[in-house]
C-alpha atoms as a PDB file:
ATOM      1  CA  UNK A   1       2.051 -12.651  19.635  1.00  0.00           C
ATOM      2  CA  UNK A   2      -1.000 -12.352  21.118  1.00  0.00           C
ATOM      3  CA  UNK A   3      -4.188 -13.411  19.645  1.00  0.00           C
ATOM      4  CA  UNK A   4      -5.606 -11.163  16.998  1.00  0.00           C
ATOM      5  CA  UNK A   5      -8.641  -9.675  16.345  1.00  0.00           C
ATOM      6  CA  UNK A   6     -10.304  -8.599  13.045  1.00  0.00           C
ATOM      7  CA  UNK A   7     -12.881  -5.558  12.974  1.00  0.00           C
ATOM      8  CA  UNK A   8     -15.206  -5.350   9.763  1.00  0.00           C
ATOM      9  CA  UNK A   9     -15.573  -1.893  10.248  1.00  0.00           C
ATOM     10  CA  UNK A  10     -17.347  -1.557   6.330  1.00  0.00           C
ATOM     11  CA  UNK A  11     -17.543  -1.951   2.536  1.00  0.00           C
ATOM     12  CA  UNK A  12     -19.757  -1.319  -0.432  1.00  0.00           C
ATOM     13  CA  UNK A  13     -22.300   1.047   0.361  1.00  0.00           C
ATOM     14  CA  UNK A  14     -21.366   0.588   3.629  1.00  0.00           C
ATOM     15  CA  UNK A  15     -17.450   2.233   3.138  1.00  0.00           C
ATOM     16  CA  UNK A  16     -16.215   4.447   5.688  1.00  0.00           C
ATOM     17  CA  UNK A  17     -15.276   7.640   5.760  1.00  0.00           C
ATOM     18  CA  UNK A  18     -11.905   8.567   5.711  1.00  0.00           C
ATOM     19  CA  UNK A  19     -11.703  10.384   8.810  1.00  0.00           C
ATOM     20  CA  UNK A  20     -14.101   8.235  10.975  1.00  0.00           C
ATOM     21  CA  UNK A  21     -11.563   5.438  10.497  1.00  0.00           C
ATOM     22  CA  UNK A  22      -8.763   7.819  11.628  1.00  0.00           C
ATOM     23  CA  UNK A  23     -10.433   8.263  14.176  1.00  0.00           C
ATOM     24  CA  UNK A  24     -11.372   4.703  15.116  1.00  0.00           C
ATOM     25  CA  UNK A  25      -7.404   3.902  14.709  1.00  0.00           C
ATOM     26  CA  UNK A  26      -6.654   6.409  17.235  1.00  0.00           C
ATOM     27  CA  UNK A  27      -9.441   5.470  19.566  1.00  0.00           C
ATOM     28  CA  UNK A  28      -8.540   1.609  19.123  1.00  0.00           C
ATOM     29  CA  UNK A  29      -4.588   2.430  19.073  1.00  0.00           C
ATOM     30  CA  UNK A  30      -5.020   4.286  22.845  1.00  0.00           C
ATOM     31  CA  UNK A  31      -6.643   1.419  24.133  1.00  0.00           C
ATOM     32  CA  UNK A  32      -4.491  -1.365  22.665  1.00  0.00           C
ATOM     33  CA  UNK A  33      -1.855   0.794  24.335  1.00  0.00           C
ATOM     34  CA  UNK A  34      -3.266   0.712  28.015  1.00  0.00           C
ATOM     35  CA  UNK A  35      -3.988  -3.344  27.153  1.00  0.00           C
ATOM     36  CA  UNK A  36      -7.330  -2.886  27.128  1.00  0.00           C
ATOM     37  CA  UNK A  37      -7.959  -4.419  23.710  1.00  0.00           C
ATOM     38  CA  UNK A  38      -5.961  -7.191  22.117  1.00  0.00           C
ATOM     39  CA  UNK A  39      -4.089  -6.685  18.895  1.00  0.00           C
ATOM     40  CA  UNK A  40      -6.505  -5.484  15.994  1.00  0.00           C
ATOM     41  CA  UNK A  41      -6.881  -5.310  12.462  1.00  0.00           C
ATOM     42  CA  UNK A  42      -8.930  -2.914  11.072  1.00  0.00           C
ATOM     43  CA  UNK A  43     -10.634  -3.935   7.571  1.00  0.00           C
ATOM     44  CA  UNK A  44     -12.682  -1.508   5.604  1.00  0.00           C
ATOM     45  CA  UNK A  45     -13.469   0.032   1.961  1.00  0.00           C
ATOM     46  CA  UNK A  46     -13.010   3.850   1.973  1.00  0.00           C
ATOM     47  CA  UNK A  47     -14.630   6.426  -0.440  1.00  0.00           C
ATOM     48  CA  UNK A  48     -12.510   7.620  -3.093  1.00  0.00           C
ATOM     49  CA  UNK A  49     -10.165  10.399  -1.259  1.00  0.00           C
ATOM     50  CA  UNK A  50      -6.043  10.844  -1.957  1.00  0.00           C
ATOM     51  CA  UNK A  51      -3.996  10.754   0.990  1.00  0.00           C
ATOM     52  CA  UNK A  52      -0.421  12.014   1.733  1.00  0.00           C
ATOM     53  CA  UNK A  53       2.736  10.728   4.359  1.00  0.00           C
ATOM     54  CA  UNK A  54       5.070  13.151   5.928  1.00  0.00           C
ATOM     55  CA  UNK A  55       7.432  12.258   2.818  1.00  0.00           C
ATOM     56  CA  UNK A  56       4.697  14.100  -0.147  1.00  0.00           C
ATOM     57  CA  UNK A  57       6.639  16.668  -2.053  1.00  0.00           C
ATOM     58  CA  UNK A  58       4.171  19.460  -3.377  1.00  0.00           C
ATOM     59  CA  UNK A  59       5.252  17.871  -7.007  1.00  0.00           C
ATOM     60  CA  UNK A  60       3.391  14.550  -5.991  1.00  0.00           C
ATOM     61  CA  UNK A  61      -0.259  16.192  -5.652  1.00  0.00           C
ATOM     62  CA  UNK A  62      -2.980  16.214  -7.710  1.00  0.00           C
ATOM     63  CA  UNK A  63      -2.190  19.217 -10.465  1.00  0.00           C
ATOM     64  CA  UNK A  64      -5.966  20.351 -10.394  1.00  0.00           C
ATOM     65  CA  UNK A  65      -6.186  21.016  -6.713  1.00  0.00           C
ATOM     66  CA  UNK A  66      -8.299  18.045  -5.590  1.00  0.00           C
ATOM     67  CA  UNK A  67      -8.219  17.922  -1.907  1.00  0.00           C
ATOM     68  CA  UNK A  68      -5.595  15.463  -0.406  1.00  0.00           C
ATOM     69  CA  UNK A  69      -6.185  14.662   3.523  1.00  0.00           C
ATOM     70  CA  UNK A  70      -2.333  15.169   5.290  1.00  0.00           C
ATOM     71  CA  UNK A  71      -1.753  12.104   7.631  1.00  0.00           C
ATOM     72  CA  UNK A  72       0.903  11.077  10.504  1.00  0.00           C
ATOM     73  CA  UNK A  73       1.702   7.965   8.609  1.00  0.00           C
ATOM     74  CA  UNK A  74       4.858   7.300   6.850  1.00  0.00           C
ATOM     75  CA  UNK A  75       5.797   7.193   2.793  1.00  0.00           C
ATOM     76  CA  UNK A  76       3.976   9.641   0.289  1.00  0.00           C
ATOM     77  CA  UNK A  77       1.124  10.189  -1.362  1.00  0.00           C
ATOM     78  CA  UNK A  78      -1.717   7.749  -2.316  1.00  0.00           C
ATOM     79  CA  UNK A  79      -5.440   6.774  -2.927  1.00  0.00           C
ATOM     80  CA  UNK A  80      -8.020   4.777  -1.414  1.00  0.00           C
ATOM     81  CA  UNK A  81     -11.271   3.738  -3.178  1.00  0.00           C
ATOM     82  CA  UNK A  82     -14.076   1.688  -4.218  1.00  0.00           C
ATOM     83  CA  UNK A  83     -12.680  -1.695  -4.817  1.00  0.00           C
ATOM     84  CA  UNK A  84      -9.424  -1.412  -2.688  1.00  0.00           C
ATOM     85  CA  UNK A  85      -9.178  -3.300   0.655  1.00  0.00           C
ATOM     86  CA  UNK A  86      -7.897  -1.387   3.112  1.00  0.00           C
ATOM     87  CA  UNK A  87      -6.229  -2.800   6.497  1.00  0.00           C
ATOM     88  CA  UNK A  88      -5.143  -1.125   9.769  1.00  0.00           C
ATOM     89  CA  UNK A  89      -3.356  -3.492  11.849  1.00  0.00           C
ATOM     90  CA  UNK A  90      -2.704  -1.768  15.190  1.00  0.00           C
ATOM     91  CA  UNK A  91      -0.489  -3.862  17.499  1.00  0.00           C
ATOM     92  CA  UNK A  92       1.977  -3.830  20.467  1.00  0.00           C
ATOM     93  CA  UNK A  93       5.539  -4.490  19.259  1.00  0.00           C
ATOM     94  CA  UNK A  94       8.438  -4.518  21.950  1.00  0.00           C
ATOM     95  CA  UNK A  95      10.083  -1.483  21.664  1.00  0.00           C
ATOM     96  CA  UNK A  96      12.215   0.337  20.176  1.00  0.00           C
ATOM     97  CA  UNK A  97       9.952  -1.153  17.149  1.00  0.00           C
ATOM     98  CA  UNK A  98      11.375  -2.583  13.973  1.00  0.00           C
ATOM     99  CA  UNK A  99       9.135  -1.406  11.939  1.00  0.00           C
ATOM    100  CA  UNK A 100      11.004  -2.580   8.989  1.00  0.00           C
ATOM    101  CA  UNK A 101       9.861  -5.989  10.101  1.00  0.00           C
ATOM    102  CA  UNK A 102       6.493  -5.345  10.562  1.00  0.00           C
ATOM    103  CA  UNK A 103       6.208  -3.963   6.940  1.00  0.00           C
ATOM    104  CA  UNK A 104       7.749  -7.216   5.457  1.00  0.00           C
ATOM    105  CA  UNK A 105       5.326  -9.341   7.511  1.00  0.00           C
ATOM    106  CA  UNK A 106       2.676  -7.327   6.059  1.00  0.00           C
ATOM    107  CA  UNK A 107       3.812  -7.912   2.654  1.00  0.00           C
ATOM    108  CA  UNK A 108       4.279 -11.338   3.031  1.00  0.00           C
ATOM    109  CA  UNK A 109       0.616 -11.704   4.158  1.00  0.00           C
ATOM    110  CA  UNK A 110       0.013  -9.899   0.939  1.00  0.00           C
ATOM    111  CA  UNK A 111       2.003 -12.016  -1.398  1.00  0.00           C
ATOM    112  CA  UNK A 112       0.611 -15.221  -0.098  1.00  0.00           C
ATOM    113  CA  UNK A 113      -3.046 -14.074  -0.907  1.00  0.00           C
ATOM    114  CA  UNK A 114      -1.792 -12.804  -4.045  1.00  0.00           C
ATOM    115  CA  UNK A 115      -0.323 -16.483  -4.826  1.00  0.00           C
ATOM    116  CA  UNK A 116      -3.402 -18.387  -3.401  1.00  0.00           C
ATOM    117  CA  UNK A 117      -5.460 -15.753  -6.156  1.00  0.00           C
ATOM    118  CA  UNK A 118      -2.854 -17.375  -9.113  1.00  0.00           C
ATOM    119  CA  UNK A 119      -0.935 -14.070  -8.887  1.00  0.00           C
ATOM    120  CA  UNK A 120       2.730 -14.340  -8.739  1.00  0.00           C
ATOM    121  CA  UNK A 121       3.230 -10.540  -6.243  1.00  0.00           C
ATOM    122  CA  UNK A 122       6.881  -9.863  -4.574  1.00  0.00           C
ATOM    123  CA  UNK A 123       8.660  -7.297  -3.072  1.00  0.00           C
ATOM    124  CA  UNK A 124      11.475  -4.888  -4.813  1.00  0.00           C
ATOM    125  CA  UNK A 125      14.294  -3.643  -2.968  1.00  0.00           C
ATOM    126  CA  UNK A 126      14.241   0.297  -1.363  1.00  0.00           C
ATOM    127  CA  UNK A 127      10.353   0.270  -2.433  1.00  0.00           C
ATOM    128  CA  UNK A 128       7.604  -0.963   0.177  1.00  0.00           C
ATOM    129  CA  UNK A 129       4.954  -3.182  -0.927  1.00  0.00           C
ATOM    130  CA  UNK A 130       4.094  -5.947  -2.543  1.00  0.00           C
ATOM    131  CA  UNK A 131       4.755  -6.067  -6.668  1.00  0.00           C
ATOM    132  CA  UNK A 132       4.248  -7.358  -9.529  1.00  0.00           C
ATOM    133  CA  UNK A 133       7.432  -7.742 -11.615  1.00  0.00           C
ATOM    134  CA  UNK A 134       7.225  -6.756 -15.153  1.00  0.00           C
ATOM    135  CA  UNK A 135       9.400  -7.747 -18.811  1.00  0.00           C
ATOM    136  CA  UNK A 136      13.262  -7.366 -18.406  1.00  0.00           C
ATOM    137  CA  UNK A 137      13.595  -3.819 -19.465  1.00  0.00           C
ATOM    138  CA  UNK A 138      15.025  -4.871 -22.685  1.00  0.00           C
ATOM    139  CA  UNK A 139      12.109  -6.783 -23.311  1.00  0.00           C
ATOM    140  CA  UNK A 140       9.675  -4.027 -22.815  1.00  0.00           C
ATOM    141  CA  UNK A 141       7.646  -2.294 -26.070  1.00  0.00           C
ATOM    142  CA  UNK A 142       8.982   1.026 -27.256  1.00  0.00           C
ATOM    143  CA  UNK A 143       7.044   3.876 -24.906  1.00  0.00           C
ATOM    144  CA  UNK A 144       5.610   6.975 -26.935  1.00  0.00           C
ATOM    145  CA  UNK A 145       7.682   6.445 -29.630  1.00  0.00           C
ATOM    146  CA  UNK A 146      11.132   6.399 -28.090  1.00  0.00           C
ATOM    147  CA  UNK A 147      13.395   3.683 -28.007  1.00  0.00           C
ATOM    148  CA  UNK A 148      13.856   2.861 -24.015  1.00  0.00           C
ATOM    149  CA  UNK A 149      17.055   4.417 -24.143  1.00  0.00           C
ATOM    150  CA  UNK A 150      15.990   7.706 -24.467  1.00  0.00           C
ATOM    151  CA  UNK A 151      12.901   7.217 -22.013  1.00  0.00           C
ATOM    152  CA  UNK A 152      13.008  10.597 -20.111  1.00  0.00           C
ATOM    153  CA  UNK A 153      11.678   9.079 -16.756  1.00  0.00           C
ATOM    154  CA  UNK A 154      15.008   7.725 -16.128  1.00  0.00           C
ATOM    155  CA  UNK A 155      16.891  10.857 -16.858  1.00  0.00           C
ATOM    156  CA  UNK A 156      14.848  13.337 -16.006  1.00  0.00           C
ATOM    157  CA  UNK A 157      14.074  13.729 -12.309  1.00  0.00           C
ATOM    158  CA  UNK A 158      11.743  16.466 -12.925  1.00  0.00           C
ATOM    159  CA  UNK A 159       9.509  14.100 -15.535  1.00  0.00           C
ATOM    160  CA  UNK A 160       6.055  14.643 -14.979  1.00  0.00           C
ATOM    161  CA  UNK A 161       3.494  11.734 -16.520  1.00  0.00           C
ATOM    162  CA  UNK A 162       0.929  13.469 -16.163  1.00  0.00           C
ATOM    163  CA  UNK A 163       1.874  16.135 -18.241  1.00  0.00           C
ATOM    164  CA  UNK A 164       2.916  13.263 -21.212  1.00  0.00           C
ATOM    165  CA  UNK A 165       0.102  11.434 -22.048  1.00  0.00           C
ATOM    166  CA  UNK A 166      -1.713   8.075 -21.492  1.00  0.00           C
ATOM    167  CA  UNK A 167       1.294   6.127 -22.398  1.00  0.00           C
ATOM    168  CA  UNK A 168       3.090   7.323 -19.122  1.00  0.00           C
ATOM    169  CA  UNK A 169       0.023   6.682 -16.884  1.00  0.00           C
ATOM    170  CA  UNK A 170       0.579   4.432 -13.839  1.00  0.00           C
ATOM    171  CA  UNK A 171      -2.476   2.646 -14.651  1.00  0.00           C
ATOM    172  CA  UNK A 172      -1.370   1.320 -18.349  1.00  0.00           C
ATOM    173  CA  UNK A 173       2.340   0.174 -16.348  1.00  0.00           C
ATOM    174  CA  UNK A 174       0.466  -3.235 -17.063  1.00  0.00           C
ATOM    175  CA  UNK A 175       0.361  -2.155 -20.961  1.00  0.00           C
ATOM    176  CA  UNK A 176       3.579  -1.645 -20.840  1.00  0.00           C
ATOM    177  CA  UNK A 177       4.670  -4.467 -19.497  1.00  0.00           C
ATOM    178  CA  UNK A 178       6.679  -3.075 -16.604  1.00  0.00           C
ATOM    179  CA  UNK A 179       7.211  -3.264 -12.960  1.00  0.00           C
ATOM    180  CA  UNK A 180       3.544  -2.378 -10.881  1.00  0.00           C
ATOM    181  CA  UNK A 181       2.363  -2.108  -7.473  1.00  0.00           C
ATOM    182  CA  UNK A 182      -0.259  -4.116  -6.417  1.00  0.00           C
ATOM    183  CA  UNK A 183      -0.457  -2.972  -2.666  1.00  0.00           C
ATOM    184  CA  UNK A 184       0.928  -0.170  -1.011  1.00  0.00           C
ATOM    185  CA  UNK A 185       1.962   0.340   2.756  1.00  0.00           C
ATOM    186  CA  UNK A 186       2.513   3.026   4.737  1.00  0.00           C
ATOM    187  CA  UNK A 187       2.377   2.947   8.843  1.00  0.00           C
ATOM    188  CA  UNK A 188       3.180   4.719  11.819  1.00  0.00           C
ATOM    189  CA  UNK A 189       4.288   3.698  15.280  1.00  0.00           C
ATOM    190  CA  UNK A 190       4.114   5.624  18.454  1.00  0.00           C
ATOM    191  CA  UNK A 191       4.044   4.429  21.994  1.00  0.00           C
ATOM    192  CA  UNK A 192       4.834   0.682  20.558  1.00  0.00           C
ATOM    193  CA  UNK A 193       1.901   0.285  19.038  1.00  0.00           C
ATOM    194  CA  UNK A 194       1.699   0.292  15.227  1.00  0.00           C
ATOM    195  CA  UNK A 195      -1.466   2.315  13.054  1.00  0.00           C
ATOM    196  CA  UNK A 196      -2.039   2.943   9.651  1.00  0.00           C
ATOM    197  CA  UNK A 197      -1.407  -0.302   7.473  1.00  0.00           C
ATOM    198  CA  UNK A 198      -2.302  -1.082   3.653  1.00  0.00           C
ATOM    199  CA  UNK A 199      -4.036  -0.821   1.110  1.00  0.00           C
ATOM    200  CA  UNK A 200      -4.596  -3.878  -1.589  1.00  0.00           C
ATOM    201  CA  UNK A 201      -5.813  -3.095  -4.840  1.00  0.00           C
ATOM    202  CA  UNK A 202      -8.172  -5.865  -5.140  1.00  0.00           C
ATOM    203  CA  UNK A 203     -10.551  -4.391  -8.298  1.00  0.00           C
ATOM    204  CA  UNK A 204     -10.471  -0.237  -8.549  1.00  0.00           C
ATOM    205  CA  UNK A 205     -10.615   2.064 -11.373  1.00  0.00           C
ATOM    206  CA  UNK A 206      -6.609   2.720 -11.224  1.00  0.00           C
ATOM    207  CA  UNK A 207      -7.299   5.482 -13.424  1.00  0.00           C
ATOM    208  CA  UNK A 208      -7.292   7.478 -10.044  1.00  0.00           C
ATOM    209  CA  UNK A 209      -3.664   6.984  -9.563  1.00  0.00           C
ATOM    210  CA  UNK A 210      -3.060   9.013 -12.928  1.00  0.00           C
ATOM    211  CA  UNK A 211      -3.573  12.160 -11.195  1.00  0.00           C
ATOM    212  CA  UNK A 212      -1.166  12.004  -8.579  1.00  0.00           C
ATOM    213  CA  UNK A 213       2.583  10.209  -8.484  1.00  0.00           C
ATOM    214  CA  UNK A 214       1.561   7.135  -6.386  1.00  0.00           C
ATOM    215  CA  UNK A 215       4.555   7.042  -3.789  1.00  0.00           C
ATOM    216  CA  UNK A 216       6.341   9.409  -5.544  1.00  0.00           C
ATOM    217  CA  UNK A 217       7.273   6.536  -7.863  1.00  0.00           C
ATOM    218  CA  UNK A 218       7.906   8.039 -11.451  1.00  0.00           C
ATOM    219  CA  UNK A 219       8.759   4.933 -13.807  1.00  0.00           C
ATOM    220  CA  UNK A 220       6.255   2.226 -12.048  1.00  0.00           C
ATOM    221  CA  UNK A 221       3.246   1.555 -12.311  1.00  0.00           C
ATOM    222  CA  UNK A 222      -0.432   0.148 -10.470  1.00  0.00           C
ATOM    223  CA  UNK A 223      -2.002  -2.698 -10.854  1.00  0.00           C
ATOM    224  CA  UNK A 224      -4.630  -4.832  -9.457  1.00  0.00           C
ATOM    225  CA  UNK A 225      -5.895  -8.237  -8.555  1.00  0.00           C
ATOM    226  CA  UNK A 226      -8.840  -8.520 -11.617  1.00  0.00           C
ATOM    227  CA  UNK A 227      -6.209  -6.888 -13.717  1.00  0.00           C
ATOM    228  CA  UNK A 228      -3.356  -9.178 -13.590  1.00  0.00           C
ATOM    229  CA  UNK A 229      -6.232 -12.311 -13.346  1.00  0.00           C
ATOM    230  CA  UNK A 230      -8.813 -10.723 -16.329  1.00  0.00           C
ATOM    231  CA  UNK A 231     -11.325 -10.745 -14.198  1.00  0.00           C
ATOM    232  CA  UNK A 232     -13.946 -10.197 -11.766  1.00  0.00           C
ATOM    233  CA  UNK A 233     -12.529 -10.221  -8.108  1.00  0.00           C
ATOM    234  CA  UNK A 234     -14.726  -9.205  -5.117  1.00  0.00           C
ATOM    235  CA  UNK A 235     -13.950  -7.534  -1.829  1.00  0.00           C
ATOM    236  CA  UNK A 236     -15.715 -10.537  -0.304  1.00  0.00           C
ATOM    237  CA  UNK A 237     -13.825 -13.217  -1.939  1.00  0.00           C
ATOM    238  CA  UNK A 238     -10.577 -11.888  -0.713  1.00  0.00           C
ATOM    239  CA  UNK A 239     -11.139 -10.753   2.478  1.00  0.00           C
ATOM    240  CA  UNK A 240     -11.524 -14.361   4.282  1.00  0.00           C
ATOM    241  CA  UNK A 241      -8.268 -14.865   2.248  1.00  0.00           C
ATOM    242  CA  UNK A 242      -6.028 -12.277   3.319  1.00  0.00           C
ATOM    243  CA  UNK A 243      -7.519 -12.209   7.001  1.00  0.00           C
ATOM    244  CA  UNK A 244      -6.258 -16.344   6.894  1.00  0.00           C
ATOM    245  CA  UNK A 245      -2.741 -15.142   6.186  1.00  0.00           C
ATOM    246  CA  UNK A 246      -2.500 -11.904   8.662  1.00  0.00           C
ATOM    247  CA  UNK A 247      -3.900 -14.253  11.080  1.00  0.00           C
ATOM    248  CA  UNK A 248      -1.302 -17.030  10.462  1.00  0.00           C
ATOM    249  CA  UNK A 249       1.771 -14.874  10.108  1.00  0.00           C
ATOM    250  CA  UNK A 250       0.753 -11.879  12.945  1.00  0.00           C
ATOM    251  CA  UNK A 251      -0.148 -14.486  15.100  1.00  0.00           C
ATOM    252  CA  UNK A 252       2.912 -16.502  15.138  1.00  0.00           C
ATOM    253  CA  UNK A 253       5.456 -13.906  14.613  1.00  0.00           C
ATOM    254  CA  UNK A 254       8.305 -13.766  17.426  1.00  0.00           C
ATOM    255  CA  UNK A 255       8.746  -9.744  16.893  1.00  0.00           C
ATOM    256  CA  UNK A 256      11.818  -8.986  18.111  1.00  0.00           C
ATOM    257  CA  UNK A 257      12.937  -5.333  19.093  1.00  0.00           C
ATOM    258  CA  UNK A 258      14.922  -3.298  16.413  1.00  0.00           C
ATOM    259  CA  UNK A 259      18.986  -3.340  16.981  1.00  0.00           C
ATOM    260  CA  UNK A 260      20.604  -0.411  18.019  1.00  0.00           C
ATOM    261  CA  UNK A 261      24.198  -0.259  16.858  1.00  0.00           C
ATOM    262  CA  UNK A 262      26.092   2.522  19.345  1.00  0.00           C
ATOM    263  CA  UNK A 263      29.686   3.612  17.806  1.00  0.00           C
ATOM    264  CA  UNK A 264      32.127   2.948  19.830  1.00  0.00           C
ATOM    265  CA  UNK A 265      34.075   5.284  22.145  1.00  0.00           C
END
């Protein structure tokens, strides 16, 4: 890989609107495409605003109508706020892309932070992103009463947690001891070159997650950095950190095109 660049595009009271950074990707994307920039990651804080992939069922939204911005990106429904680092690495992968590869190097840049932070983050098979595991589910305290044979999320597809009380919210899943997402990616490729990215929950009021299905997941949860630590945790202290590992693991990745398997005559 090439060498990589990092834009501090802005944070704080400085956070960018959601659009304006579309439209930087965009802007930066064409011109990574005609070589006229190297490869770039995009880091940024956005103002609270919910955002859905091509994959959002109409069941995922916010009930009360809040606006939700419709994107090109992959995956389903999520939101981006005050105390969530947000990163848009836009490369040039030989095609036809694996993009499945370039979502598990982003993860891994992900978990490493999370380890260097004390925070023990994975991933979980058939769901993007990086994790943290919770209690065996045997293990786990009894959930609005019920015995966790009889929880409903894993019978009923149809189970709505908003509809059921605090107990079901993603942002207790830490309460509860189970399974959480700690950063969520979503991207989009076209021409070779890769947009969109993730977003790490570094310290946010998860309480914003309750009013959607994050992903479309229905029995996990959110987390984030100061929650899993019990404390304080900055934008600034992680950025240098997770910029260290992109760098290190972008920048000496051998990307490799994706396998096509043709059936045979």
């Amino acid at each position: 890989m090439s060498e990589l660049r990092f834009v501090r595009m802005g944070f704080g009271t400085e956070s960018v609107d959601y659009q304006v950074a579309w439209d930087e990707q965009r802007r930066v994307h064409a011109a990574r495409f005609a070589d006229e920039v190297p490869d770039t990651v995009i880091l940024l804080e956005h103002p609270s605003v919910y955002t859905a992939g091509r994959r959002t069922q109409d069941s995922e939204r916010p009930l009360d109508g809040t606006p939700v911005i419709d994107v090109d990106r992959g995956g389903k429904i999520t939101w981006h706020g005050p105390g969530q680092l947000v990163g848009y690495p836009i490369q040039k992968l030989p095609r036809p892309v694996d993009v499945v590869a370039h979502v598990r190097r982003l993860e891994e840049a992900l978990i490493r932070t999370s380890a260097e932070f004390g925070v023990a983050a994975t991933r979980i098979e058939g769901r993007s992103g990086v994790w943290v595991l919770g209690d065996p589910v045997e293990q786990r305290p009894a959930l609005g009463g019920l015995s966790l044979d009889f929880d409903p999320r894993l019978a009923d597809e149809e189970f709505d947690p908003r509809l059921n009380g605090p107990e079901y919210a993603p942002s207790n899943a830490g309460q509860r001891r189970e399974d959480r997402k700690l950063a969520a990616i979503g991207i989009r490729v076209a021409k070779g070159v890769t947009m969109h990215g993730f977003s790490y929950n570094v310290q946010p009021d998860n309480k914003w997650f309750d009013r959607i299905i994050p992903c479309g997941i229905r029995d996990a949860g959110v987390t984030s950095l100061a929650a899993e630590l019990g404390r304080d945790v900055t934008i600034d202290e992680v950025l240098p950190v997770v910029e260290r590992h992109l760098r290190d693991i972008l920048e000496h990745a051998d990307p490799k095109p994706r396998e096509i398997v043709r059936a045979s005559a």
